[in-house]
N, C-alpha and C. Protein backbone atom coordinates (compact mmCIF):
# COMPACT_ATOMS: atom_id res chain seq x y z
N UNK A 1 -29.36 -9.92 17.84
CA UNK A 1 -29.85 -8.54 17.80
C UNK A 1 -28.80 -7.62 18.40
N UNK A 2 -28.57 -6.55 17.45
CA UNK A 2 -27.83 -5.66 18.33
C UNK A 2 -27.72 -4.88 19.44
N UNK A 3 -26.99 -5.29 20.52
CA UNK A 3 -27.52 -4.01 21.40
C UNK A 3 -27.29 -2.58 21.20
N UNK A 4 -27.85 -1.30 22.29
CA UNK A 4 -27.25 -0.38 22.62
C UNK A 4 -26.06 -0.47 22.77
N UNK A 5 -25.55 -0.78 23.89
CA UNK A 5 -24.14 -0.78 24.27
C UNK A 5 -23.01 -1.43 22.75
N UNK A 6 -23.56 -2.32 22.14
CA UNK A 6 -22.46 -2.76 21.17
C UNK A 6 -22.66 -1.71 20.14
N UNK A 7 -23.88 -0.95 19.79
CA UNK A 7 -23.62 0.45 18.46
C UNK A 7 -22.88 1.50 19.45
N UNK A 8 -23.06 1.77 20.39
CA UNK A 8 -22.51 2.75 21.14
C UNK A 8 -20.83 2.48 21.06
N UNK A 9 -20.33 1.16 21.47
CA UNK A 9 -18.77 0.76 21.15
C UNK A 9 -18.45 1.22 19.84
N UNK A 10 -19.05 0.64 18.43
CA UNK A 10 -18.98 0.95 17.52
C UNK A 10 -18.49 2.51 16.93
N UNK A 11 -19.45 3.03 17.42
CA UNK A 11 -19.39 4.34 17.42
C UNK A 11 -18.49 5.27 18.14
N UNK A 12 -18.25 4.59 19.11
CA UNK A 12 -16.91 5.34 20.03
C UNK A 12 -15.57 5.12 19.27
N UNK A 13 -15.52 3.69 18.66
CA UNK A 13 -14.35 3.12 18.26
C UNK A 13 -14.11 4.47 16.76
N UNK A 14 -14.80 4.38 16.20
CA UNK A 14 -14.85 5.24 15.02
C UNK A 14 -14.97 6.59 14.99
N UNK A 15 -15.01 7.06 16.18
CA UNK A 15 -14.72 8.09 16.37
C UNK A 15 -13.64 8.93 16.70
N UNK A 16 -13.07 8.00 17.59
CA UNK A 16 -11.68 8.41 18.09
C UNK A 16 -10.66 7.64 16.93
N UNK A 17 -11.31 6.61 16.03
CA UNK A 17 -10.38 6.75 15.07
C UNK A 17 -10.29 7.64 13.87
N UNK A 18 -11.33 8.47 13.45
CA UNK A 18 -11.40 9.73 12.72
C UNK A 18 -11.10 10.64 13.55
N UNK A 19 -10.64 11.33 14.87
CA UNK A 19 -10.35 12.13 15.46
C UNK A 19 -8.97 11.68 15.50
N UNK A 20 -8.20 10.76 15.60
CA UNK A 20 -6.98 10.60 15.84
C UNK A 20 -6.39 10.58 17.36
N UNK A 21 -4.89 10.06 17.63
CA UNK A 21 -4.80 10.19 18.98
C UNK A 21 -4.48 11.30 19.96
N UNK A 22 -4.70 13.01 19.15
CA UNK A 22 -4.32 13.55 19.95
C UNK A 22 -5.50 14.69 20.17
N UNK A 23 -6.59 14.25 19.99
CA UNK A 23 -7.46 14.82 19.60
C UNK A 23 -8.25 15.48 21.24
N UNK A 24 -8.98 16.78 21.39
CA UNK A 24 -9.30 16.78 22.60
C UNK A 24 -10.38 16.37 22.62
N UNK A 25 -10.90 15.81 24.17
CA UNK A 25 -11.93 15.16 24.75
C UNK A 25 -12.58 16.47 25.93
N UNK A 26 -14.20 15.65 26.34
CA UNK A 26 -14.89 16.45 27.38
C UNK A 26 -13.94 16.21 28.84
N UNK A 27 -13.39 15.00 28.87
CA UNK A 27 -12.63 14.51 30.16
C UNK A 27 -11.29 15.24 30.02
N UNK A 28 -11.44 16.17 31.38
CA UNK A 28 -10.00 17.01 31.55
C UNK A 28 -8.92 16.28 31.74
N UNK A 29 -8.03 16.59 31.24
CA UNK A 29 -6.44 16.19 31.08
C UNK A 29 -6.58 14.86 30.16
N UNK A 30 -7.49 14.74 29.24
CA UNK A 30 -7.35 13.77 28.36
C UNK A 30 -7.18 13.69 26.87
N UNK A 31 -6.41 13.30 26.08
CA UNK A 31 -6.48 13.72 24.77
C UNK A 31 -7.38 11.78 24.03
N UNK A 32 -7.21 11.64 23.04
CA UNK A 32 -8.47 10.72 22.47
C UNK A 32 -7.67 9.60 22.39
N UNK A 33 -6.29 9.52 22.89
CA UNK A 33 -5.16 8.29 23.06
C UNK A 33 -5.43 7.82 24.50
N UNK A 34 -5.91 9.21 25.47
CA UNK A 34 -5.69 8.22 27.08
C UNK A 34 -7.18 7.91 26.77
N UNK A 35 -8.16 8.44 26.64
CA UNK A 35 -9.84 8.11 26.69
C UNK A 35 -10.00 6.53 25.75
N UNK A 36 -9.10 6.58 25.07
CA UNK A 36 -9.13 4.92 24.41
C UNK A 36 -8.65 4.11 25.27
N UNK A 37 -7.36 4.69 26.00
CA UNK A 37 -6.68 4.00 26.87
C UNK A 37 -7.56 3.40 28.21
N UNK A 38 -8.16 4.42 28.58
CA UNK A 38 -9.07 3.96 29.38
C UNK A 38 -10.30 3.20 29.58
N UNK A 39 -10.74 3.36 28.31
CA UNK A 39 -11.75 2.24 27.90
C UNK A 39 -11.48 0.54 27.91
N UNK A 40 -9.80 0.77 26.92
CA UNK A 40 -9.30 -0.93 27.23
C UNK A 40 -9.28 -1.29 28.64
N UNK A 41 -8.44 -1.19 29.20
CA UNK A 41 -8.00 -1.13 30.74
C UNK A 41 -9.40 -1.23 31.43
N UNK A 42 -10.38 -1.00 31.74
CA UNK A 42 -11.57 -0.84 32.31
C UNK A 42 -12.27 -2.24 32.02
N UNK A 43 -12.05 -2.65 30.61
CA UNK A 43 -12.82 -3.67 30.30
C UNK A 43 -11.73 -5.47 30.25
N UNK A 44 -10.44 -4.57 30.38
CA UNK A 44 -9.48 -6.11 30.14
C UNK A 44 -8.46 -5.92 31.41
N UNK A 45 -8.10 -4.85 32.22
CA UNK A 45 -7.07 -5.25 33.41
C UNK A 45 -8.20 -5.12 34.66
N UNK A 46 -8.90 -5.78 34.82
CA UNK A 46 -9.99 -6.06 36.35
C UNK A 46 -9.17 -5.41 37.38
N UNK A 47 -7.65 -5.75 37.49
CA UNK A 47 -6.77 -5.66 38.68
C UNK A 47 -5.83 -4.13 38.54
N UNK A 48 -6.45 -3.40 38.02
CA UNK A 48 -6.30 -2.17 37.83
C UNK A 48 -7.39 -1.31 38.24
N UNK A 49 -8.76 -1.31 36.96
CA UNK A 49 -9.58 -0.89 36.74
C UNK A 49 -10.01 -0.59 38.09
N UNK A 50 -10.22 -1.02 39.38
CA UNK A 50 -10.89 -1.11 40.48
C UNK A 50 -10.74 0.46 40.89
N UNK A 51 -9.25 1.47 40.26
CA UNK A 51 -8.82 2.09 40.69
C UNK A 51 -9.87 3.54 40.42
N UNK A 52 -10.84 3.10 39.19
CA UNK A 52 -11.54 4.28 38.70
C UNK A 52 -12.54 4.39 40.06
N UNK A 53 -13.02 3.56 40.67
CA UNK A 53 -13.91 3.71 42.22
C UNK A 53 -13.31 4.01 43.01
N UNK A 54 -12.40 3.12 43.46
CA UNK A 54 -11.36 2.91 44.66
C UNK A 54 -10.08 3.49 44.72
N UNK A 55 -9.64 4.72 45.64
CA UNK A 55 -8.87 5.05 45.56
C UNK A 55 -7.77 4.97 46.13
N UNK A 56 -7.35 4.12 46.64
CA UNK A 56 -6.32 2.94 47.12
C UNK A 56 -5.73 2.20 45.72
N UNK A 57 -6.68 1.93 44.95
CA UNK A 57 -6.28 1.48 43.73
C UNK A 57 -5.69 2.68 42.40
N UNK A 58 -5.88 4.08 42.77
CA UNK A 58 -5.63 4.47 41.87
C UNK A 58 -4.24 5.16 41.07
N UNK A 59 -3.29 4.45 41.91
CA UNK A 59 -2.20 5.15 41.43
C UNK A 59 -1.25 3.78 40.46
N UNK A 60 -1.89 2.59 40.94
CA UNK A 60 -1.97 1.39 39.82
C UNK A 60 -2.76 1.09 38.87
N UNK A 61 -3.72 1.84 38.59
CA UNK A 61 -4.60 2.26 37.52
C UNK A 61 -4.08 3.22 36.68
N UNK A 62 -3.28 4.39 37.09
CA UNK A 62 -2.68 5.72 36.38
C UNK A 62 -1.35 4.56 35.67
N UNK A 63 -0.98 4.02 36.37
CA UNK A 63 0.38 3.21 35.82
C UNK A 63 -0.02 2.42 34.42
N UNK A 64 -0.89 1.56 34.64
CA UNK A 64 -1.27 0.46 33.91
C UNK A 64 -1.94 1.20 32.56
N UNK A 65 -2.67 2.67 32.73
CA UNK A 65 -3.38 3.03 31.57
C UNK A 65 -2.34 4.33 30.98
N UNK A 66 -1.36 4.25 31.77
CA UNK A 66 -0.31 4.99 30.82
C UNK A 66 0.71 4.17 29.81
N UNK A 67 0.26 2.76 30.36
CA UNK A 67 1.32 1.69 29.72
C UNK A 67 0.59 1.27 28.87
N UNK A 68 -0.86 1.30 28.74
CA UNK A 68 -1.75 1.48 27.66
C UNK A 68 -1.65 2.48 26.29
N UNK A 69 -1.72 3.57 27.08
CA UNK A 69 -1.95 4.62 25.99
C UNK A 69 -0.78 4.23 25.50
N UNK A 70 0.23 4.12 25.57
CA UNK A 70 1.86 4.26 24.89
C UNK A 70 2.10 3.14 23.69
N UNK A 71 0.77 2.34 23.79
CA UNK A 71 0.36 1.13 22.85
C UNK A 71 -0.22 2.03 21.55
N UNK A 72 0.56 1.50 19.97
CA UNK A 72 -0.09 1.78 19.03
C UNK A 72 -1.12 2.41 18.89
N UNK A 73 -1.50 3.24 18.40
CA UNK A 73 -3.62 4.06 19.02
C UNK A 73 -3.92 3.34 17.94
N UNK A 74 -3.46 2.46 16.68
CA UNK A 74 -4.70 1.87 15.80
C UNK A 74 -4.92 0.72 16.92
N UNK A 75 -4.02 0.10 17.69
CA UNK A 75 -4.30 -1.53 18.70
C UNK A 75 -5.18 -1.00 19.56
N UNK A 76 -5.39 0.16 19.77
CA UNK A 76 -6.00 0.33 21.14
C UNK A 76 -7.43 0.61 20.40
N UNK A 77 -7.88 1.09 19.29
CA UNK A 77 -9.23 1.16 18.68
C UNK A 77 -9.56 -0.36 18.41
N UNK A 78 -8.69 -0.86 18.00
CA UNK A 78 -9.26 -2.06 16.98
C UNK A 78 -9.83 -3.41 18.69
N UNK A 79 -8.75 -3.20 19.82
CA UNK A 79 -9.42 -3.65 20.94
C UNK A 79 -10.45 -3.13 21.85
N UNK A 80 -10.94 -1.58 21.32
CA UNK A 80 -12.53 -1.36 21.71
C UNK A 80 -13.58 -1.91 20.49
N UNK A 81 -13.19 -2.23 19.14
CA UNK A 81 -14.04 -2.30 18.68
C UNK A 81 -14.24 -3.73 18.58
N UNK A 82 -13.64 -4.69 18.75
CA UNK A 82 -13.69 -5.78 18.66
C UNK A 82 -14.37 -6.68 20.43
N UNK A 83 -14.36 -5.84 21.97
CA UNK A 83 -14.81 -6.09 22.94
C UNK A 83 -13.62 -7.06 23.77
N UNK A 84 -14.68 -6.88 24.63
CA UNK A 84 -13.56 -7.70 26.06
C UNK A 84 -13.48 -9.03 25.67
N UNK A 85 -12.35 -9.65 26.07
CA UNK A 85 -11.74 -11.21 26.25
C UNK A 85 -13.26 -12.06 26.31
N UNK A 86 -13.04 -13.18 26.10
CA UNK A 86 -14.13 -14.32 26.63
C UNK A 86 -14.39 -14.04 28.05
N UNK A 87 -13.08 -14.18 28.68
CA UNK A 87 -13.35 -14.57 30.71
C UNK A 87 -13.64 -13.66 30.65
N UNK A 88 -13.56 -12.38 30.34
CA UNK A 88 -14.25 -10.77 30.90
C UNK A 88 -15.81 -11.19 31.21
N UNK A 89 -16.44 -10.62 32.18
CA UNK A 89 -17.56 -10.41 32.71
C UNK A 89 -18.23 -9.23 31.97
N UNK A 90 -17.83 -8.32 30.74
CA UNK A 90 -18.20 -7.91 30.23
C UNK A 90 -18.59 -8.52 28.86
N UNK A 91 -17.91 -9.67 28.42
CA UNK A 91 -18.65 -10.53 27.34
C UNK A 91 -19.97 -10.37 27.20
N UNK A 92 -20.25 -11.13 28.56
CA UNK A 92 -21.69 -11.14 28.33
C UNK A 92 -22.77 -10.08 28.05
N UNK A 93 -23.68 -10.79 27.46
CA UNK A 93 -24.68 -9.26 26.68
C UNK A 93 -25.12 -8.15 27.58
N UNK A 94 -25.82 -9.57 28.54
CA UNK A 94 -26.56 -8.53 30.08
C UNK A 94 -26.06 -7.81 30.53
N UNK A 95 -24.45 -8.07 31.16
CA UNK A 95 -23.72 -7.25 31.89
C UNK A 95 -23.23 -5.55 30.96
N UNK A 96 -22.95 -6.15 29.44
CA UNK A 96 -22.13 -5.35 28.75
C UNK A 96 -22.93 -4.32 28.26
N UNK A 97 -24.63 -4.41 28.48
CA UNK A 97 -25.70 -3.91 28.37
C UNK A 97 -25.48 -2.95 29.64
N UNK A 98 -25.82 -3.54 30.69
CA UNK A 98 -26.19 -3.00 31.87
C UNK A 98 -24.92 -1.82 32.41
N UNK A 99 -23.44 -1.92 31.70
CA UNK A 99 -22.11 -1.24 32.06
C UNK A 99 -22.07 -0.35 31.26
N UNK A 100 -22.21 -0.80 29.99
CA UNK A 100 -21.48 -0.12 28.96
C UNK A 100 -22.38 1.15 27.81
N UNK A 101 -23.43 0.61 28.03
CA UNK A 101 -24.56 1.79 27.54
C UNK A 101 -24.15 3.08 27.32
N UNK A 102 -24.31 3.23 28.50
CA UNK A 102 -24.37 4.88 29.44
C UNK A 102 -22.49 5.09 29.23
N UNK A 103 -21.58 3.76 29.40
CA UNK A 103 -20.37 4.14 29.65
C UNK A 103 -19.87 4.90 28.05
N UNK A 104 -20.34 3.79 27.02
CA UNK A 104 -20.08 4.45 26.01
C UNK A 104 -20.55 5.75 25.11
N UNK A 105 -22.06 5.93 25.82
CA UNK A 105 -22.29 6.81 25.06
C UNK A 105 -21.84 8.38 25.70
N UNK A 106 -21.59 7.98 26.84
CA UNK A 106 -20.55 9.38 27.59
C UNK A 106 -19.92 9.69 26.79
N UNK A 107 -18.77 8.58 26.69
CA UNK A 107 -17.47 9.23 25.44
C UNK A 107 -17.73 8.96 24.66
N UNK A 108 -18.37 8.54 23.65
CA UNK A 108 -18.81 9.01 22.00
C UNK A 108 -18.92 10.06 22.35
N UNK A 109 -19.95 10.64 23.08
CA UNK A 109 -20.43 12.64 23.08
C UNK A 109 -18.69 13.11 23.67
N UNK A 110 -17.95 12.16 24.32
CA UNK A 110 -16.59 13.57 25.32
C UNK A 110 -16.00 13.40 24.01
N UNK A 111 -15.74 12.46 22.85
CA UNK A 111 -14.97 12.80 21.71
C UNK A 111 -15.50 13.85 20.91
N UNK A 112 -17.03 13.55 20.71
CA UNK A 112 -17.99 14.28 19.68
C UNK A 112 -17.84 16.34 19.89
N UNK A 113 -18.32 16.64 21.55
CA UNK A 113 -18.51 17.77 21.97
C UNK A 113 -17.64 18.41 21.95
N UNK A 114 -16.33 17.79 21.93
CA UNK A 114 -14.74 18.34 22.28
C UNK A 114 -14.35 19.27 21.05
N UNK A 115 -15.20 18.65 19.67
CA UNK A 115 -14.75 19.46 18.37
C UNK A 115 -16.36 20.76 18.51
N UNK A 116 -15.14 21.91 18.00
CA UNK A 116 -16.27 22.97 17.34
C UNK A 116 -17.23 22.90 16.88
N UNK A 117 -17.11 21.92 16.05
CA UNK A 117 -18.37 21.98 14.93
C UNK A 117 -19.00 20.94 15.00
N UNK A 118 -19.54 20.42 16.57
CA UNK A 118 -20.14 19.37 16.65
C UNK A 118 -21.75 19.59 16.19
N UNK A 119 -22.67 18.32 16.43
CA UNK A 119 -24.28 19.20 16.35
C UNK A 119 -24.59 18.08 17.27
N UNK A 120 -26.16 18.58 17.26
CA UNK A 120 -27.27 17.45 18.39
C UNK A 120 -26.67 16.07 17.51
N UNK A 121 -27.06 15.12 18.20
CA UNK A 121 -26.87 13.68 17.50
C UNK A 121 -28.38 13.13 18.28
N UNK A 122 -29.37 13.21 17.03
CA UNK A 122 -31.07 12.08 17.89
C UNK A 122 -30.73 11.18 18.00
N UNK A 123 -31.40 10.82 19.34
CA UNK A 123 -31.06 9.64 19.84
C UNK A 123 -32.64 9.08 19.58
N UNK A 124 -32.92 7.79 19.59
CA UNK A 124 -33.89 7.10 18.70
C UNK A 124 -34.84 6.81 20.11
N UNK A 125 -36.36 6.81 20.04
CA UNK A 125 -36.96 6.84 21.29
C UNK A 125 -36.81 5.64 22.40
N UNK A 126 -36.04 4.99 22.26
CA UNK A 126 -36.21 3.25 22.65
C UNK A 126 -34.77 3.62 23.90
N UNK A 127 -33.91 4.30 23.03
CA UNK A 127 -32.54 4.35 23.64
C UNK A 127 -32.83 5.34 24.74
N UNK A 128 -33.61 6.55 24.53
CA UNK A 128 -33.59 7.66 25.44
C UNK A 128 -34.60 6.67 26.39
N UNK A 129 -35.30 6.26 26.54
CA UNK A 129 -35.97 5.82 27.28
C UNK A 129 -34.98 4.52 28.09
N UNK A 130 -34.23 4.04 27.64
CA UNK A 130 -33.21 3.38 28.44
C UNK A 130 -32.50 3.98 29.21
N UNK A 131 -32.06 4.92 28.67
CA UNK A 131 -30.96 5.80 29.25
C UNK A 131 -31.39 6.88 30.50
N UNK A 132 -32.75 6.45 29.98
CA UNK A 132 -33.95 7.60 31.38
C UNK A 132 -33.67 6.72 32.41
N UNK A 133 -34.06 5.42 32.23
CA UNK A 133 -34.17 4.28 33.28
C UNK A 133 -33.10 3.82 34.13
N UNK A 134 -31.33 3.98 33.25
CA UNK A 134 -30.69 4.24 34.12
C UNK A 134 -30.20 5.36 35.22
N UNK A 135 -30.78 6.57 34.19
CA UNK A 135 -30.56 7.79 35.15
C UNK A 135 -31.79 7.60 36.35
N UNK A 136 -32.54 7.25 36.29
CA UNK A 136 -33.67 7.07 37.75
C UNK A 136 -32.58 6.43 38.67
N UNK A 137 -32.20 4.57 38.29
CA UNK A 137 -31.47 4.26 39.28
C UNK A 137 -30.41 4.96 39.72
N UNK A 138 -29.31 5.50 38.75
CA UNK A 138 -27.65 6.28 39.32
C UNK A 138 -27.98 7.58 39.79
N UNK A 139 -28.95 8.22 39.77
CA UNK A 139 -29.13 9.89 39.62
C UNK A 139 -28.74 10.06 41.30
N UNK A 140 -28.98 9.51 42.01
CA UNK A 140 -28.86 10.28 43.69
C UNK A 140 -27.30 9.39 43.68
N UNK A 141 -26.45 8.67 42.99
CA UNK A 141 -25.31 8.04 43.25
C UNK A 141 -24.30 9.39 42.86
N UNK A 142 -24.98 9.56 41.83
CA UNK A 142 -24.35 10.90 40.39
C UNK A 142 -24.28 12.36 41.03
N UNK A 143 -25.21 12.42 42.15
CA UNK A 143 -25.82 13.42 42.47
C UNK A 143 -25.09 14.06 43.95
N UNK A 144 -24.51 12.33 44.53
CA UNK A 144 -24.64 12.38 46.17
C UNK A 144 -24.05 13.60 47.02
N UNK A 145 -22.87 14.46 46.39
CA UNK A 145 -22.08 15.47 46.85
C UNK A 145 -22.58 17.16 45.93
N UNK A 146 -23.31 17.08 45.69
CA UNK A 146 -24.11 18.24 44.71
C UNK A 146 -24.24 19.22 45.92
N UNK A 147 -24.10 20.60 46.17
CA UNK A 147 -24.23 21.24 46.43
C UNK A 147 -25.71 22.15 47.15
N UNK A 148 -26.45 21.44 46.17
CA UNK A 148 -27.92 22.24 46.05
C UNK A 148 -28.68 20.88 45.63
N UNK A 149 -29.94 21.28 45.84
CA UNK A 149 -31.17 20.06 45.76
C UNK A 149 -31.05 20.09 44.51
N UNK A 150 -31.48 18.85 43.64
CA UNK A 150 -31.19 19.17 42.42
C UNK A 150 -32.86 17.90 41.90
N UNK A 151 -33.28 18.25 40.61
CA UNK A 151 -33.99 17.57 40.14
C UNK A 151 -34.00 17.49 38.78
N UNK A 152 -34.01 15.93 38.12
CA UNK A 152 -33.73 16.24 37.18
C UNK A 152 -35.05 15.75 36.09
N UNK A 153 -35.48 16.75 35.26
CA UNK A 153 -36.75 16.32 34.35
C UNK A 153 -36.53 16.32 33.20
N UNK A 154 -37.36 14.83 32.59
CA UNK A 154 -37.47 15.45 31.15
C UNK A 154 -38.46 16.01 30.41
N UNK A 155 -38.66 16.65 29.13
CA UNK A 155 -39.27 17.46 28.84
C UNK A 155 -40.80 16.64 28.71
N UNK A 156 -41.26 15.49 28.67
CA UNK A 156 -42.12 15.12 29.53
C UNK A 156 -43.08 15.35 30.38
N UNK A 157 -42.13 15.66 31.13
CA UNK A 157 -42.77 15.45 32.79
C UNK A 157 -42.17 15.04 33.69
N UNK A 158 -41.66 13.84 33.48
CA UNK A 158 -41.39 12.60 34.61
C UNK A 158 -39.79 13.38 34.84
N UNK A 159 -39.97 13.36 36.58
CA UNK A 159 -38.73 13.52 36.80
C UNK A 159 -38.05 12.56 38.03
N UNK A 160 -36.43 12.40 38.21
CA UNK A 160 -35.94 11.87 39.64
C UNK A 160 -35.15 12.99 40.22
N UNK A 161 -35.15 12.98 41.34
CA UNK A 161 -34.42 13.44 42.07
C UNK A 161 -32.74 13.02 42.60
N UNK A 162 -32.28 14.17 41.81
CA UNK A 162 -30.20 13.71 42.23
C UNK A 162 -29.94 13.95 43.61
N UNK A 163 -30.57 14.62 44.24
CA UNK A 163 -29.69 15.15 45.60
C UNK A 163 -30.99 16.14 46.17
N UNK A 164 -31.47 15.33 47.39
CA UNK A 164 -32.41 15.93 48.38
C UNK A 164 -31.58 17.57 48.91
N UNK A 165 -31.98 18.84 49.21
CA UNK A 165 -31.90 19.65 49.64
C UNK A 165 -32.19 21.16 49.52
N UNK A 166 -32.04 22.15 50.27
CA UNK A 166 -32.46 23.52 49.18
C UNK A 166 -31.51 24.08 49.10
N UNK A 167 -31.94 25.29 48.34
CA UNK A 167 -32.58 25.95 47.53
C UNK A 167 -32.44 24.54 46.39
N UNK A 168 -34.17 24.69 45.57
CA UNK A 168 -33.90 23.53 44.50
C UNK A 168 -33.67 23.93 43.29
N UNK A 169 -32.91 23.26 42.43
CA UNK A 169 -32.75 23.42 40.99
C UNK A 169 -33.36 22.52 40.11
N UNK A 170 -34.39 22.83 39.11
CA UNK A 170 -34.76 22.23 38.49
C UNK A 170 -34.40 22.03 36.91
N UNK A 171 -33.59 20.65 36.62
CA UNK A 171 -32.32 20.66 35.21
C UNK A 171 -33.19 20.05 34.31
N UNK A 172 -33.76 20.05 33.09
CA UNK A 172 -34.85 19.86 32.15
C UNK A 172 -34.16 19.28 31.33
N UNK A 173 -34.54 18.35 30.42
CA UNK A 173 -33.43 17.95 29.09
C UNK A 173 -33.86 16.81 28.84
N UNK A 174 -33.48 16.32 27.82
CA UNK A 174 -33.27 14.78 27.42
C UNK A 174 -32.32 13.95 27.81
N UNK A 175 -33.09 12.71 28.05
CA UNK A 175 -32.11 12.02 28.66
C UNK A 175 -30.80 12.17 28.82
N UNK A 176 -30.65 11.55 27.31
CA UNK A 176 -28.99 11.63 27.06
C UNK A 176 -28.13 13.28 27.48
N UNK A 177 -28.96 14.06 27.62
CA UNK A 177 -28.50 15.35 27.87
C UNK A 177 -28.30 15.45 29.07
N UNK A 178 -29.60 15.45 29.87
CA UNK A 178 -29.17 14.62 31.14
C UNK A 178 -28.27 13.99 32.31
N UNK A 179 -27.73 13.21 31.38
CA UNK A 179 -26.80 11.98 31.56
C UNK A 179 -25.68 12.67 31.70
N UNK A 180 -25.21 13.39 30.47
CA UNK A 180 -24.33 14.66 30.20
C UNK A 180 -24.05 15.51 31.63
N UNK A 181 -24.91 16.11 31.91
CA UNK A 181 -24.93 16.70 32.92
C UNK A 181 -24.38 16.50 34.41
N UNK A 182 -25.35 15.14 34.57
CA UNK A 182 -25.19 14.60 35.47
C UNK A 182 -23.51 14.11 35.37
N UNK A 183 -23.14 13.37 34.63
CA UNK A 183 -21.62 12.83 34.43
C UNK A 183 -20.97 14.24 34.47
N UNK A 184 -21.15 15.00 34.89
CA UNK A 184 -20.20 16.38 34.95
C UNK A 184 -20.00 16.84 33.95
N UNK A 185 -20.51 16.92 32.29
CA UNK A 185 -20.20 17.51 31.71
C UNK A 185 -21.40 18.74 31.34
N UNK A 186 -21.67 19.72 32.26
CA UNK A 186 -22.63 21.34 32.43
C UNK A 186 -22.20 21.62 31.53
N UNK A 187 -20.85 22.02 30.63
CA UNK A 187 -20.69 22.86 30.06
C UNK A 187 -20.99 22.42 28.22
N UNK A 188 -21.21 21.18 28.56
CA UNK A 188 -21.43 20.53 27.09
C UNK A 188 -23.37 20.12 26.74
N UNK A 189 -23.44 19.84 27.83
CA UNK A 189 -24.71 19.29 27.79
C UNK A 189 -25.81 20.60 27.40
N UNK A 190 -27.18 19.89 26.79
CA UNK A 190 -28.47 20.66 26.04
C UNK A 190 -29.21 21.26 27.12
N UNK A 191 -29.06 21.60 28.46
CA UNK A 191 -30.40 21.69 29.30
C UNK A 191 -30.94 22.54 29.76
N UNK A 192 -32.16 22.93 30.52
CA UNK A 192 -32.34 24.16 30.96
C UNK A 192 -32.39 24.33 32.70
N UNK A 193 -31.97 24.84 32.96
CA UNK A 193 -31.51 24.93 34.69
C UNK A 193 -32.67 26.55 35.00
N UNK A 194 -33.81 25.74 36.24
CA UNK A 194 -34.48 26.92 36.83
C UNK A 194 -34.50 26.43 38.40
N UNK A 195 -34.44 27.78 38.89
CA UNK A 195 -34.73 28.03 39.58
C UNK A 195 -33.62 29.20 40.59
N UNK A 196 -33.37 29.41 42.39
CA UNK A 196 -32.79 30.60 42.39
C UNK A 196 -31.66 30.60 42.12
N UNK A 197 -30.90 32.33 41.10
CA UNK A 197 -30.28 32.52 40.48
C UNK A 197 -28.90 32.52 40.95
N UNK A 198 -28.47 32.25 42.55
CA UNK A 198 -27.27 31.77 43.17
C UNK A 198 -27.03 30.19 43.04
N UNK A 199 -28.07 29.55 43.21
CA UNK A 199 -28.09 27.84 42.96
C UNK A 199 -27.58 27.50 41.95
N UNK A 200 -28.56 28.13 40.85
CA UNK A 200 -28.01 27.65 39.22
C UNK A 200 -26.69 27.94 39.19
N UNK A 201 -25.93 29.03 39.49
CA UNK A 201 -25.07 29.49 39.30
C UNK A 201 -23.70 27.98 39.80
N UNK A 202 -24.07 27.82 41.17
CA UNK A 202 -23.31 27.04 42.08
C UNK A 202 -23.61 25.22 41.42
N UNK A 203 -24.49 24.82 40.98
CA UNK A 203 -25.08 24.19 40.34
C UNK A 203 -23.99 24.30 38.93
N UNK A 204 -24.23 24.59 38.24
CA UNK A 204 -23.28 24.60 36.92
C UNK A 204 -21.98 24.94 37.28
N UNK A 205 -21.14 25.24 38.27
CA UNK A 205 -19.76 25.22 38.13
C UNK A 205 -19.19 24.21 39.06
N UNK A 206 -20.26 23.52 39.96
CA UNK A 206 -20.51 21.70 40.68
C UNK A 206 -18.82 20.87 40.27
N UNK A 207 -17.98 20.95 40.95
CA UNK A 207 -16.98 20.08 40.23
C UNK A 207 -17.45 18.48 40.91
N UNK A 208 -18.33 18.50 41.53
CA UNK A 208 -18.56 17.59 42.50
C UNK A 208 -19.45 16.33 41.60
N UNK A 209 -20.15 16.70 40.42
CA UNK A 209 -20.88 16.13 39.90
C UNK A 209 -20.37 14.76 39.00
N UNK A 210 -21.09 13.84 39.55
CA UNK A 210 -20.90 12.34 38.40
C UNK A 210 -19.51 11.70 39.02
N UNK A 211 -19.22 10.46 39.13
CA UNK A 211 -18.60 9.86 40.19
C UNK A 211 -17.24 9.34 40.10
């Protein structure tokens, strides 16, 4: 059975290969050659990758995914679309489920949003409801340096809370929109932001947001 996370690869892979490698992305200072670049590297150099958390690690991470990007851009699609090595810990379904979901469907949308003439893309009820479930667990991780109390709902009802404090902001949306948000991309994402009109303000220009 297919997962999320493996149509989501799919879809990333084919995207940035109809966009090409110089194409712009939601991720600043990135064109659609380093955002590939970074996807390999994440899932096949372990002894790099550490560097996207850890920042002790990150100036051997900038090295290793510039020695990436400088790789063919058809090698670097055809090794997102095809997945990590055997020994990768991302092989497996569970893990590649539990990582890669949310990881890929970020950048499908940072390739997708980056063009003009993008539109909504529905997401099917099974997936948004996954993607709710991870935002419950990451949302106060996503959230931890936010400025203002923040809450995030969907149109629902059900909401979690990103970041205990006041004045509160209340961010409305669909999941995946959500998610958007939360991962720092305000200026791309579907949502509706209430509450007082200095918060929202401070709230949407957040460079602090998503980790």
């Amino acid at each position: 059975m297919s997962t999320h996370a493996k149509r989501e690869r799919l879809l990333l892979a084919d995207l940035l290969e109809s966009a090409g490698p110089e194409a712009p992305t939601l991720c600043e200072g990135w064109r659609t050659r380093d955002l590939a670049a970074h996807v390999v590297v994440r899932e096949r150099r372990a002894d790099a990758a550490g560097g996207i958390l850890f920042k002790p690690l990150a100036d051997r991470l900038e090295r290793v995914q510039a020695e990436f990007a400088a790789k063919p851009y058809e090698e670097l699609i055809q090794l997102i679309r095809t997945g990590p090595p055997k020994f990768s810990p991302f092989s497996l379904k569970q893990v590649d489920e539990a990582s890669n979901a949310v990881e890929f469907y970020v950048h499908a949308e940072d390739v997708r949003r980056a063009q003009p003439d993008w539109t909504p893309r529905p997401l099917d009820p099974v997936f948004s409801d996954s993607l709710w479930s991870r935002l419950e667990r990451t949302a106060r991780l996503l959230g931890r340096k936010l400025p203002v109390g923040v809450v995030l709902r969907r149109p629902d009802g059900q909401t979690v809370v990103a970041h205990r404090g006041t004045p509160v902001v209340t961010v409305t949306g669909e999941p995946g929109e959500l998610l958007m948000f939360a991962f720092g991309r305000q200026d791309a994402a579907s949502v509706d932001l209430a509450g007082d009109q200095e918060a929202v303000e401070k709230l949407h220009g957040a460079k602090q947001i998503g980790i």
